[in-house]
Protein backbone atom coordinates (compact mmCIF):
# COMPACT_ATOMS: atom_id res chain seq x y z
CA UNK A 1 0.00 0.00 0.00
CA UNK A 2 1.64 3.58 -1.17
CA UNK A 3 0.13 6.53 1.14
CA UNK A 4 0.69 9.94 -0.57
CA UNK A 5 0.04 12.88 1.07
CA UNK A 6 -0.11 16.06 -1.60
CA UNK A 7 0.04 19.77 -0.25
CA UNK A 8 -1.43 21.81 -2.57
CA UNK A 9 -1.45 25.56 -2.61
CA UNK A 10 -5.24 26.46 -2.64
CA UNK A 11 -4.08 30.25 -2.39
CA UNK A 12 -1.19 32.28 -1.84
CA UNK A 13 -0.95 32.40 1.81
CA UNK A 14 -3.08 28.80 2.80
CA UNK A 15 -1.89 24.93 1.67
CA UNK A 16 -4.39 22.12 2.00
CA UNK A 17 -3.65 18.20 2.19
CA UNK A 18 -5.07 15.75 0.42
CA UNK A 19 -4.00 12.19 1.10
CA UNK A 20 -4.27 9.54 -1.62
CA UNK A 21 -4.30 5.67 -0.84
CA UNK A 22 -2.89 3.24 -4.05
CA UNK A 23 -2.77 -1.02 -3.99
CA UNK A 24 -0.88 -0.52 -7.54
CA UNK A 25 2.74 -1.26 -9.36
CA UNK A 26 2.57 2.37 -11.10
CA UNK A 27 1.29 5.74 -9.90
CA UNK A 28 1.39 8.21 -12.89
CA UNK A 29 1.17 11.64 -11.93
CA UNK A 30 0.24 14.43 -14.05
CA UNK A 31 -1.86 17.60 -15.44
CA UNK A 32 -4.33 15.57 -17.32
CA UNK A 33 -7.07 13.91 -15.31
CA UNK A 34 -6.28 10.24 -16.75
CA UNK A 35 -3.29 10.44 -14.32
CA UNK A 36 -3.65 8.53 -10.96
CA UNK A 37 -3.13 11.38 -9.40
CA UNK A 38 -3.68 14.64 -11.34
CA UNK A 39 -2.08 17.70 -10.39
CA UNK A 40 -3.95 20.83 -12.44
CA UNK A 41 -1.24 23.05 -12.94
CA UNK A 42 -0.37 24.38 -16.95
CA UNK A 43 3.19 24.26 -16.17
CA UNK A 44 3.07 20.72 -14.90
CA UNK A 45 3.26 18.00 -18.02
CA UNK A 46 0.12 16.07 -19.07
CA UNK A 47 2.21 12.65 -17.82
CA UNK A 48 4.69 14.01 -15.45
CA UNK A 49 5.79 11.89 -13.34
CA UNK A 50 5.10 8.31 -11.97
CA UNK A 51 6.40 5.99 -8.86
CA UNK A 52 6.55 2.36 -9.53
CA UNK A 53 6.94 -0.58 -7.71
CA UNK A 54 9.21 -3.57 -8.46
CA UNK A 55 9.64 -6.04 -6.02
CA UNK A 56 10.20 -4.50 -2.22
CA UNK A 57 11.33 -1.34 -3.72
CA UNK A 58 9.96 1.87 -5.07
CA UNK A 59 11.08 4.10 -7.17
CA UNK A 60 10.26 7.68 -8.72
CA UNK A 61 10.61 8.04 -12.33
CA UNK A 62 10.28 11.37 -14.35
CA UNK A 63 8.89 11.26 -18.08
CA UNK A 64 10.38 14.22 -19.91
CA UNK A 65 8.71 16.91 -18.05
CA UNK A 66 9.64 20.45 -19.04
CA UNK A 67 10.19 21.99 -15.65
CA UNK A 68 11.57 18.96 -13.21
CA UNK A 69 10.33 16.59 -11.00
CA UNK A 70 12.09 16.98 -7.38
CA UNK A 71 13.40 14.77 -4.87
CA UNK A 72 14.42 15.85 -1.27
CA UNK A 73 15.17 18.68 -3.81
CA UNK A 74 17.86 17.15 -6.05
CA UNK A 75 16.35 17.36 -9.68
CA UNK A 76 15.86 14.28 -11.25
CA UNK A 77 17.30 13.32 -14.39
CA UNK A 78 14.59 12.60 -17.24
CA UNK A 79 14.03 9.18 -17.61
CA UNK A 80 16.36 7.93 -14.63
CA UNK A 81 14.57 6.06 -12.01
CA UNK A 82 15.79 6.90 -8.37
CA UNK A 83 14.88 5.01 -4.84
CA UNK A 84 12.25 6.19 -2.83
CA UNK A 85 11.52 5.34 1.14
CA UNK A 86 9.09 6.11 3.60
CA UNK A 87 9.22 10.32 4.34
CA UNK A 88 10.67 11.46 0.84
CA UNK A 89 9.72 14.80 -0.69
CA UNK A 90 8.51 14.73 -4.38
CA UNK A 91 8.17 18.23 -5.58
CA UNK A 92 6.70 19.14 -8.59
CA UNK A 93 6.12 22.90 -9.14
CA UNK A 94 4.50 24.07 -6.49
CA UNK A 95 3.03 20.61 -4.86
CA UNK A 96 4.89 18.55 -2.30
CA UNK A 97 4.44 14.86 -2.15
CA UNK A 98 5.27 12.94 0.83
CA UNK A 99 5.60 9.32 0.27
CA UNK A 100 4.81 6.34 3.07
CA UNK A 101 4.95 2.66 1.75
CA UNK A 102 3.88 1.63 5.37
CA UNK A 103 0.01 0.92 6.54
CA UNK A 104 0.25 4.05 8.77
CA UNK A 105 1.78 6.99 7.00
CA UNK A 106 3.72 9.57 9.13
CA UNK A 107 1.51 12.56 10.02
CA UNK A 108 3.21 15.61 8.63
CA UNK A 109 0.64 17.79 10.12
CA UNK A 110 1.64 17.68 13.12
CA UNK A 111 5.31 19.16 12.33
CA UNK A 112 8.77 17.97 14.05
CA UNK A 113 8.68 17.29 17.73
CA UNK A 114 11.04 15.18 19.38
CA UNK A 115 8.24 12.61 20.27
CA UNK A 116 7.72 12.37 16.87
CA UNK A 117 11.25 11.66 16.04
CA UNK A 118 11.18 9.00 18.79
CA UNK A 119 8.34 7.16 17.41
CA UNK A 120 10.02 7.23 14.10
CA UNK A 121 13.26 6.14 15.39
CA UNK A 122 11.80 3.33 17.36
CA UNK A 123 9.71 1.75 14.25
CA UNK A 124 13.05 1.86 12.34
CA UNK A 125 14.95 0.25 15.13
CA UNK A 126 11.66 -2.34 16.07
CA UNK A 127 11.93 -2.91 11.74
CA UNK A 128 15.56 -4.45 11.98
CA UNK A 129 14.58 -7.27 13.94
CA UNK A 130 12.12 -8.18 11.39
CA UNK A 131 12.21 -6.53 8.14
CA UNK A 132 15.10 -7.72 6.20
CA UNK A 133 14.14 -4.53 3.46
CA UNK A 134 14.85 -2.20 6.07
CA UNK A 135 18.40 -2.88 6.74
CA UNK A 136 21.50 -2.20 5.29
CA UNK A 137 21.50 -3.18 1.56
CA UNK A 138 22.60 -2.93 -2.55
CA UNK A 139 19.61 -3.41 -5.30
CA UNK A 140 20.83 -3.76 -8.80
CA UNK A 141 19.24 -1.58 -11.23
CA UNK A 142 19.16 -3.33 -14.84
CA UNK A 143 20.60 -6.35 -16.24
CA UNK A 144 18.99 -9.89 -15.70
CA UNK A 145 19.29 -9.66 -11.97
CA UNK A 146 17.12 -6.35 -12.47
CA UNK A 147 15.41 -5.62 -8.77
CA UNK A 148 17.61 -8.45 -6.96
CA UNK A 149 18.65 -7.20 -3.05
CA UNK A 150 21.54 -8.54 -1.15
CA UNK A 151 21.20 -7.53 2.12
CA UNK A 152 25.12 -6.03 3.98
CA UNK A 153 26.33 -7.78 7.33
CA UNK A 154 28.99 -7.00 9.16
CA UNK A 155 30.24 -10.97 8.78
CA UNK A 156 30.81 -10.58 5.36
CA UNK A 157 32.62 -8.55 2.27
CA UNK A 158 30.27 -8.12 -0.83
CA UNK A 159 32.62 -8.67 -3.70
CA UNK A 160 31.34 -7.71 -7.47
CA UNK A 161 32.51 -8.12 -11.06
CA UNK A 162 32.79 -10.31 -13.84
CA UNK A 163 33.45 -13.31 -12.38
CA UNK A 164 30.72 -16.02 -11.90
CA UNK A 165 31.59 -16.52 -8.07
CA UNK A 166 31.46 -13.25 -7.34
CA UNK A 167 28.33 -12.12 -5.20
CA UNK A 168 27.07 -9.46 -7.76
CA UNK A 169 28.12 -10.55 -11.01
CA UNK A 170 27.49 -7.65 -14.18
CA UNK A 171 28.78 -9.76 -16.97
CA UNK A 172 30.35 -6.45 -19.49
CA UNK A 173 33.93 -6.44 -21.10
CA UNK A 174 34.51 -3.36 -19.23
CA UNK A 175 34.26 -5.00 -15.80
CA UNK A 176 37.00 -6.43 -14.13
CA UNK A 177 36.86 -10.02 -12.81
CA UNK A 178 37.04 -8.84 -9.23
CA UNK A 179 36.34 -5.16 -9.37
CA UNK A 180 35.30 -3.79 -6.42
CA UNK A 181 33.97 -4.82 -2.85
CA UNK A 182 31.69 -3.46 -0.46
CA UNK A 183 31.94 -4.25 3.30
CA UNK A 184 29.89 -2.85 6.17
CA UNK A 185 30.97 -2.47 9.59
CA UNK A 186 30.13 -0.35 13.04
CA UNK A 187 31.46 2.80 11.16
CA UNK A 188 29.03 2.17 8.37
CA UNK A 189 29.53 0.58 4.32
CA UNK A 190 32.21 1.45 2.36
CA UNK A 191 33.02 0.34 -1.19
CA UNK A 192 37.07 -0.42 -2.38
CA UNK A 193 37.84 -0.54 -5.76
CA UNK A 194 40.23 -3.75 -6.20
CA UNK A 195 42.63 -2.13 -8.52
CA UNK A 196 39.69 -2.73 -11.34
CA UNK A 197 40.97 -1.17 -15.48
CA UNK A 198 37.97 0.73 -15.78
CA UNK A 199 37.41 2.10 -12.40
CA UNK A 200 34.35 2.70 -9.81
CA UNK A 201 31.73 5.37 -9.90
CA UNK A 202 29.47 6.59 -7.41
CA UNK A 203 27.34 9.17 -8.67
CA UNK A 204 29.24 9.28 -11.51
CA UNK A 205 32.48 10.53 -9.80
CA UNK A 206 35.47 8.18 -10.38
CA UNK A 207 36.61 7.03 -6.49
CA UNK A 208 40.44 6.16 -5.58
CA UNK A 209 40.74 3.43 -3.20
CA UNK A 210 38.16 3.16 -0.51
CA UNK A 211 35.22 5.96 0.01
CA UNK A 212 32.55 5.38 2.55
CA UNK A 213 28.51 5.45 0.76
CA UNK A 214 25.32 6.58 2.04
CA UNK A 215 22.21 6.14 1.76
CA UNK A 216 21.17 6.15 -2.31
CA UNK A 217 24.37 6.22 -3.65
CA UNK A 218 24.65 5.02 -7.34
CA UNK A 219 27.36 2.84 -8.29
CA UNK A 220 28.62 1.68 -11.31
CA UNK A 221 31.16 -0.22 -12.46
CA UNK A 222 33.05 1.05 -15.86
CA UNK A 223 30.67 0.06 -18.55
CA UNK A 224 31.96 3.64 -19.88
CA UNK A 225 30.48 2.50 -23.10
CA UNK A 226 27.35 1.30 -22.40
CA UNK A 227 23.93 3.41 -22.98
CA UNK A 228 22.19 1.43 -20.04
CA UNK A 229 25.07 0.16 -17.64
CA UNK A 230 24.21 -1.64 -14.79
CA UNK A 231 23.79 0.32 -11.46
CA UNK A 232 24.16 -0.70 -7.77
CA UNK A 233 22.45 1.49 -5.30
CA UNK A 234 23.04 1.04 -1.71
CA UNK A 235 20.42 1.48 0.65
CA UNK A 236 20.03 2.54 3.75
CA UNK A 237 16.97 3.41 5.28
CA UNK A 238 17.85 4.50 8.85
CA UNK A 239 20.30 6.87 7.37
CA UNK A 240 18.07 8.36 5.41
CA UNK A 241 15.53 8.48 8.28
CA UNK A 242 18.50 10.31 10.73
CA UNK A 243 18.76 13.06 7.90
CA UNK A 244 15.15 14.03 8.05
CA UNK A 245 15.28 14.40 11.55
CA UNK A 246 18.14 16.13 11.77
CA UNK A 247 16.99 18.55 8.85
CA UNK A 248 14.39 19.64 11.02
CA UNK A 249 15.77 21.06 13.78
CA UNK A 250 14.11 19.41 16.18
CA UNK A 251 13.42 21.41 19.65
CA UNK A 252 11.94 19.71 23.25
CA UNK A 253 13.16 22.50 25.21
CA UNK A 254 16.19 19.93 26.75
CA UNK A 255 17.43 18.65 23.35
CA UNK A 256 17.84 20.25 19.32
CA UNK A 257 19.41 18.43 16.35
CA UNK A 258 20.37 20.91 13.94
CA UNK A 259 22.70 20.93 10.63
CA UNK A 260 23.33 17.00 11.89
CA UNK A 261 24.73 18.24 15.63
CA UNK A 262 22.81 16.75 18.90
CA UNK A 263 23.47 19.53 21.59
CA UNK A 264 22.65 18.42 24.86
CA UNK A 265 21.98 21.21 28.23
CA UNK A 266 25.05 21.66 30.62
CA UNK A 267 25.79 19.13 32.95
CA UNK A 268 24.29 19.51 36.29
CA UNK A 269 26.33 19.24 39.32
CA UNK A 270 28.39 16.54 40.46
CA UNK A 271 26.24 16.47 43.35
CA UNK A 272 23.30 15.73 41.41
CA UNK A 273 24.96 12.83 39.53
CA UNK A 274 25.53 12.17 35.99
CA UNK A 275 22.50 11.06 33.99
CA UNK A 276 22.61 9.70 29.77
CA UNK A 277 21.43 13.60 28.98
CA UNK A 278 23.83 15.16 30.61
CA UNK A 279 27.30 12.97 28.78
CA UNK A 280 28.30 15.12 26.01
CA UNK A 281 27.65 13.14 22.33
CA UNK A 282 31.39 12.47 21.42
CA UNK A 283 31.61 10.49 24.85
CA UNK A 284 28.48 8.53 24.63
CA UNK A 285 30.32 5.41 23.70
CA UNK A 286 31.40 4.95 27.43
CA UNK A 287 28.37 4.77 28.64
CA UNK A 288 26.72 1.79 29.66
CA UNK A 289 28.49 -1.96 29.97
CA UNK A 290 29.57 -1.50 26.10
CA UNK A 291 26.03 -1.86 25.08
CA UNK A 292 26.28 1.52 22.67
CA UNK A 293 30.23 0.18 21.33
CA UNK A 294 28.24 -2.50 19.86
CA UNK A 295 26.19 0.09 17.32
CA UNK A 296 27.33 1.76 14.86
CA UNK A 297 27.57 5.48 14.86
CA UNK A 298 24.57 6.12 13.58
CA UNK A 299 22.73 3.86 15.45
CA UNK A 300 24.78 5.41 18.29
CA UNK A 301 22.91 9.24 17.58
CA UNK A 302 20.00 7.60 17.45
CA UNK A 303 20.07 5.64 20.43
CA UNK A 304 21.21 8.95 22.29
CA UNK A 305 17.80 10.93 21.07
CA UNK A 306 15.67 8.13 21.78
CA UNK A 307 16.77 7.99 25.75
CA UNK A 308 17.07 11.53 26.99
């Protein structure tokens, strides 16, 4: 089930939300009313946009629109599809789309309080036990293995090339036998290039050695030549779920995450003894029987804003 909620500008001071349920593989999204969901606006494209589903995955897909479809504000290239999870923007012109593949969309009414961020942060954390599309992960993007997920432990290095034996194998002349590997450990994933002919790409920007990937990232693997290489995209939902809280500058009166830094209130006195709240961020790795040196640093932040 895809839950969109679209704010529309119904004048130039006032927004109004409309919220849209769909049990469907595509979601086309344009001016013209045969669109799933029609947005009726003359500088929006008759077939604008649409969001499709393949497999455990969604993705947003624009179709040649003159003036851009938006995610999280980064424009999307025409034709390119691009990941979507749970709390992305979609902007197109003046509407905002926020996307929830879950059976109870987040409420973006009710704005950014830190009890919201808790509850989000716990149904991510709850999710790993249980929802193997919620962790760590790459999805290749094209070839016969179109879709296919293979999931990142810390046990094990993901190795991809030409070879048959290799985890990920993109059969093209331009791919080394053993071209690159990714591995994913407390610190978070990182991808190596192994010394490959043609080189590694994420986001199209040739990498030297190691280089540490977040959440979305777009790899490829030379294929220089090729109109429609192969992609990997690693993904990371609880990343991308720490961003948009820390984006929103979050404020309970006794904690704020903003521009990606938790500040915590000044330490009360030693008398009064030392509670999680009051141990500064950088030092919260000491606290506790090793329980938080067993996360990784993410996990780590999060922890930290779920307990104060």
């Amino acid at each position: 089930m895809i839950n969109l909620i679209v704010k529309a500008p119904v004048s130039e001071s006032e927004r109004k939300d409309f919220k849209y349920d769909f049990d469907q593989p595509v979601i086309t999204i344009g001016r013209l009313k045969e669109n799933d969901l029609p947005l009726p606006l003359s500088t929006i494209s008759g077939f604008h946009a649409q969001i499709l589903k393949e497999g455990e995955n969604y993705y947003l897909l624009d179709r040649g629109s003159i003036n851009g479809t938006f995610l999280n504000n980064q424009r999307l290239v025409a034709g390119e599809k691009k990941l979507i999870h749970d709390g992305d923007v979609i902007r197109i012109q003046s509407f905002e789309i926020y996307f929830s593949a879950g059976a109870h969309p987040i409420n973006y009414d009710s704005g950014a309080t830190v009890q919201v961020a808790r509850q989000m942060v716990m149904e991510v954390l709850g999710s790993w036990e249980s929802k193997s599309q919620d962790r760590p992960r790459v999805i290749i993007m094209g070839g016969p293995n179109n879709g296919k997920q293979v999931e990142l432990t810390e046990q094990k290095v993901l190795l991809a090339g030409r070879d048959q034996a290799c985890d990920i194998t993109i059969d093209h002349p331009s791919v080394s036998r053993k071209h690159t590997e990714i591995s994913f450990t407390w610190s978070g994933a990182f991808i190596k290039d192994l010394n490959s002919s043609n080189g590694v790409y994420v986001n199209d920007q040739r990498i030297s050695g190691q280089q540490k990937l977040h959440d979305r990232d777009e790899i490829r693997l030379g294929q220089q030549s090729s109109n429609n290489p192969i992609r990997l995209v690693f993904s990371n939902p609880a990343e991308a779920l720490l961003s948009q809280i820390q984006e929103k500058s979050i404020t309970d009166g006794k904690t704020k995450v903003d521009d990606g830094n938790l500040q915590v209130p000044p330490a009360a006195p030693a008398s009064a003894g030392a509670s999680p709240a009051q141990i500064p961020a950088g030092a919260a790795c000491r606290w506790g029987n090793g329980f938080l040196r067993r996360r990784t640093r993410w996990r780590l932040r999060l922890y930290t804003l779920v307990e104060i």
